[in-house]
C-alpha atoms as a PDB file:
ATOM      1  CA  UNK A   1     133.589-140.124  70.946  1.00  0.00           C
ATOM      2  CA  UNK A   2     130.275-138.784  69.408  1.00  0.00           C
ATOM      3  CA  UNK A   3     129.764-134.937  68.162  1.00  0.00           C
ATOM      4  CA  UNK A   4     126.875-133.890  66.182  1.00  0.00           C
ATOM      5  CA  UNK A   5     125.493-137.334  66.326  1.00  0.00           C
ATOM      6  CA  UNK A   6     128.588-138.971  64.444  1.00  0.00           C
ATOM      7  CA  UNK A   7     131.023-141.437  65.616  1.00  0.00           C
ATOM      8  CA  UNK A   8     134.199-140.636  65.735  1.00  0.00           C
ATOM      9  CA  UNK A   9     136.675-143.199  65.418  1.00  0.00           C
ATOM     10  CA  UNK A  10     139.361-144.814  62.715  1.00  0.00           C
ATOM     11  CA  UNK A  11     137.167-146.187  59.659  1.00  0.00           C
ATOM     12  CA  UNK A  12     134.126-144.012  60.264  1.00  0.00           C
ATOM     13  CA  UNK A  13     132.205-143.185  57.430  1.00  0.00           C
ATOM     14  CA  UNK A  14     131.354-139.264  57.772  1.00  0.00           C
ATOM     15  CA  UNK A  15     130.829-138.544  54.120  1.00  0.00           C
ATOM     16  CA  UNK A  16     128.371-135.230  54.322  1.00  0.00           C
ATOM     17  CA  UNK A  17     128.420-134.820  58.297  1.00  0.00           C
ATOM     18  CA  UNK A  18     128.154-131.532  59.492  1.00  0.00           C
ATOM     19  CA  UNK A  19     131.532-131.230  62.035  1.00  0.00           C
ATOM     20  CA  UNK A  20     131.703-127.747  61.453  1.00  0.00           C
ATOM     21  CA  UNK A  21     133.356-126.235  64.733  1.00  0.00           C
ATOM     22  CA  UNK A  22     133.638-129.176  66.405  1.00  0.00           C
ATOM     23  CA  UNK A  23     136.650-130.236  68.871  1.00  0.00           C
ATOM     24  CA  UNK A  24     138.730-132.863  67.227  1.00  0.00           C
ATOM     25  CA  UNK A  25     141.490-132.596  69.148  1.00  0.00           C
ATOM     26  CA  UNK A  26     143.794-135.970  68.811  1.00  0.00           C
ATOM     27  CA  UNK A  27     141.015-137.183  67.263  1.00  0.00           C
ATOM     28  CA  UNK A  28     141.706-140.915  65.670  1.00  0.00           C
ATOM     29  CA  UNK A  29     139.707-140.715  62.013  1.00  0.00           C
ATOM     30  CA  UNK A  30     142.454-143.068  60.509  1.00  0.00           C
ATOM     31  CA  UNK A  31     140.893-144.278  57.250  1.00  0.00           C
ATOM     32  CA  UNK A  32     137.805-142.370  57.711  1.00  0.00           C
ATOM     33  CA  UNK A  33     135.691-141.116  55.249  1.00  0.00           C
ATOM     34  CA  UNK A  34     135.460-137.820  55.119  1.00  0.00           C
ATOM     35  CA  UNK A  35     134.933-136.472  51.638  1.00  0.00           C
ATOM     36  CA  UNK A  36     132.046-133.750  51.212  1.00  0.00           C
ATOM     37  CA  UNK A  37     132.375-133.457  54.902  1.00  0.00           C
ATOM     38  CA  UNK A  38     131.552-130.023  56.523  1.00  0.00           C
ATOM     39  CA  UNK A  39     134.670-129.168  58.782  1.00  0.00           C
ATOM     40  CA  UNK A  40     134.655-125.108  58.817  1.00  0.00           C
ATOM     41  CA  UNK A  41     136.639-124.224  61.595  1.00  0.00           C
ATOM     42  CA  UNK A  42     136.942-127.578  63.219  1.00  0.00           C
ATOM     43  CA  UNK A  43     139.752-127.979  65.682  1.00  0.00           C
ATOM     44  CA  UNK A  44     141.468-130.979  64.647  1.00  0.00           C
ATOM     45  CA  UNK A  45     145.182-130.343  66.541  1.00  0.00           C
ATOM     46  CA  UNK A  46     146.830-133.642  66.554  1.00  0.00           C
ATOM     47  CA  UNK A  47     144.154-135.369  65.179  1.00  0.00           C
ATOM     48  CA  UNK A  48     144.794-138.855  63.048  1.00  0.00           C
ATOM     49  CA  UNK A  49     144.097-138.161  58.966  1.00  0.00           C
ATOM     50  CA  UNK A  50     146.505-140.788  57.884  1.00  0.00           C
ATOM     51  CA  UNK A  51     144.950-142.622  54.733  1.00  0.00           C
ATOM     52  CA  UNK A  52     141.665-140.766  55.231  1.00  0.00           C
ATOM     53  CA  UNK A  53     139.404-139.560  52.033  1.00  0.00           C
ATOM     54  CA  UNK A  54     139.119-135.810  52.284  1.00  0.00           C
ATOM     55  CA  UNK A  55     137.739-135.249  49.114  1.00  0.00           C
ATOM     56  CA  UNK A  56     135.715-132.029  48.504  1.00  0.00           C
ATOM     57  CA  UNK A  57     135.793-132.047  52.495  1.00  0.00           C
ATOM     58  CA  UNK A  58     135.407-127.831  53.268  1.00  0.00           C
ATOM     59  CA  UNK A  59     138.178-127.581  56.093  1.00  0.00           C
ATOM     60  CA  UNK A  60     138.446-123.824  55.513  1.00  0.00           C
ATOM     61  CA  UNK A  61     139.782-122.150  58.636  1.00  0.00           C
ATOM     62  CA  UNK A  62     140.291-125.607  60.138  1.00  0.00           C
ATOM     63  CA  UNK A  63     143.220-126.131  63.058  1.00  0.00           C
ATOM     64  CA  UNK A  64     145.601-128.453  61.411  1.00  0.00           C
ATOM     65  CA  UNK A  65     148.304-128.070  63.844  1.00  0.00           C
ATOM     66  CA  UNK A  66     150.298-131.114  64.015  1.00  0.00           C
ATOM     67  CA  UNK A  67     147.702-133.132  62.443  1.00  0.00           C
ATOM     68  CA  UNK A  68     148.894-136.512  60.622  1.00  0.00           C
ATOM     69  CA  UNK A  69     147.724-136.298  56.800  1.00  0.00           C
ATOM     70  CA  UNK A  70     150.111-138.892  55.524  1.00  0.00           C
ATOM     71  CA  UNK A  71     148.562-140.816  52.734  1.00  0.00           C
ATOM     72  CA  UNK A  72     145.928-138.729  53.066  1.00  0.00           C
ATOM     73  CA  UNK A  73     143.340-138.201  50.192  1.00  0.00           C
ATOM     74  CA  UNK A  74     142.729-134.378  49.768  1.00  0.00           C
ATOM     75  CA  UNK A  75     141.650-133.716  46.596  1.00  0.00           C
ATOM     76  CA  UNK A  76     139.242-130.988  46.097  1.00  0.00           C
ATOM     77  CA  UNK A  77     139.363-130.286  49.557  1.00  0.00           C
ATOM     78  CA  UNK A  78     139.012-126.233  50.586  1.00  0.00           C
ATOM     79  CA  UNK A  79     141.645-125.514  52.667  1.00  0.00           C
ATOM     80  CA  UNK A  80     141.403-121.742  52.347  1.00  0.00           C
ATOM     81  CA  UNK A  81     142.787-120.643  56.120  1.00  0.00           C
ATOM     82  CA  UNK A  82     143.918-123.924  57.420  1.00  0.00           C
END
């Protein structure tokens, strides 16, 4: 799957991509990097986060319903919203 011009797929390295609003929905980012990421209101229901580096991602307002964040690496991350 491809938004804004990224891949989106287990392992991807998104550090600084702009995903803000974007439909993530059951999403597989497993392992991906994510930190500094822009994800402002990103729908990311169901989505895969499991072992994934979220740090100083902004995920304010994001749709975390039922997401998987186990082992997940969050620190930093704005989650004002979520």
């Amino acid at each position: 799957m491809i938004i804004n011009g990224y891949e989106i797929k287990p392992m991807a390295d998104l550090r600084y991509a702009d995903l803000g609003n974007a439909n993530l929905q059951s999403a597989n980012l497993q392992g991906a990097k994510l930190s500094n990421a822009n994800l402002w209101r990103a729908y990311l229901k169901e989505a895969n986060l499991s072992n994934a580096n979220l740090w100083d991602a902004y995920l304010r307002e994001a749709n975390l319903q039922d997401a998987t964040l186990e082992e997940a690496d969050l620190r930093g991350a704005n989650l004002w919203g979520a």
